[in-house]
Protein backbone atom coordinates (compact mmCIF):
# COMPACT_ATOMS: atom_id res chain seq x y z
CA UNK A 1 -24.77 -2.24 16.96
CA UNK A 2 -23.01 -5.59 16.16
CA UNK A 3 -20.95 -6.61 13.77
CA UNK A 4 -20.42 -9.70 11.74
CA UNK A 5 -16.22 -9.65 11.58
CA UNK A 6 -15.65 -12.11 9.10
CA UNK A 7 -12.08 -10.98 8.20
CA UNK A 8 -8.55 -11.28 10.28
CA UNK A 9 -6.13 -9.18 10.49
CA UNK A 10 -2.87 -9.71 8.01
CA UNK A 11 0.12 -12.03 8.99
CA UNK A 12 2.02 -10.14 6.78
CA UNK A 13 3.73 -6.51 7.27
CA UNK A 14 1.95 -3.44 5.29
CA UNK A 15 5.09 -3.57 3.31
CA UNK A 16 4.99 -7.25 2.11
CA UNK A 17 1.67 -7.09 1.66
CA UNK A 18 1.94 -4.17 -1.10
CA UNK A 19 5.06 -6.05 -2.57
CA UNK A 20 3.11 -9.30 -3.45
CA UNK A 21 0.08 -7.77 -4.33
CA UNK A 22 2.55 -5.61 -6.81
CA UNK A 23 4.20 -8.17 -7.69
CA UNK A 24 0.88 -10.48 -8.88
CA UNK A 25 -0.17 -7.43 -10.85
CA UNK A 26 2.36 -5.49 -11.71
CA UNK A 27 1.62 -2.22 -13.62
CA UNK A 28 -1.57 -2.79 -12.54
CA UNK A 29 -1.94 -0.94 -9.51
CA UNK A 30 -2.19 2.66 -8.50
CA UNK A 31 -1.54 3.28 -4.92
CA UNK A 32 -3.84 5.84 -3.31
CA UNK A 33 -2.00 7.35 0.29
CA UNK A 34 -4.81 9.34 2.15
CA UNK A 35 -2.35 8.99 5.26
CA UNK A 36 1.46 8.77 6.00
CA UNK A 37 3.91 7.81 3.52
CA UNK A 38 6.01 5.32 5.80
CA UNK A 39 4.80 2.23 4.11
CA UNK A 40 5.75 3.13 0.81
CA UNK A 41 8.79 4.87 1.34
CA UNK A 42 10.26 1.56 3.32
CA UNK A 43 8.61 -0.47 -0.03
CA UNK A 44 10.91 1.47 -2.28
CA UNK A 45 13.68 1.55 0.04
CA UNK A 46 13.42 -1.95 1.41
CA UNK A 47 12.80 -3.74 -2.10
CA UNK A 48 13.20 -1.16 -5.05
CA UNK A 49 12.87 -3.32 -7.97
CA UNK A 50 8.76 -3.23 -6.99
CA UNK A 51 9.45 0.84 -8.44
CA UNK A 52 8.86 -0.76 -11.58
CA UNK A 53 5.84 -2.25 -10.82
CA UNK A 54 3.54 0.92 -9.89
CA UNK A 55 1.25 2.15 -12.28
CA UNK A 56 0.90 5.48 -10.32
CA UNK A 57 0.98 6.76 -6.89
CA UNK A 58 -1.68 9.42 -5.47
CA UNK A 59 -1.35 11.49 -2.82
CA UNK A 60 -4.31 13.02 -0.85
CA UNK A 61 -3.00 15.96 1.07
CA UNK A 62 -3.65 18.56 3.01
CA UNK A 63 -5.89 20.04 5.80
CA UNK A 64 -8.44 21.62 7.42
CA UNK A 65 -8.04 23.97 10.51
């Protein structure tokens, strides 16, 4: 099967990506992690005045053996 890629990947780190998009809306957005926490935890770290600017963070956890 083929597929019709009409999107590129991002120029801009994982982390700079979630800053401006907080940033444009902020207390807007609720951050859902089904993965790894690295990106957020260097987003708080790295620039911690975006804190502010999370309406809520989930975390999906867990697993299945």
């Amino acid at each position: 099967m083929l597929f019709n890629r009409t999107t590129r990947p991002a120029k801009e780190s994982a982390v700079d990506f979630l800053y401006n998009r907080l940033k444009a809306q902020q207390g807007k957005i609720t951050i859902v992690a089904a993965g790894p926490l690295t990106n957020i935890a260097r987003l708080i770290a790295d620039k911690p005045d975006s804190k502010a600017w999370i309406k809520r963070i989930v975390v999906v956890g867990g697993s299945i053996q």
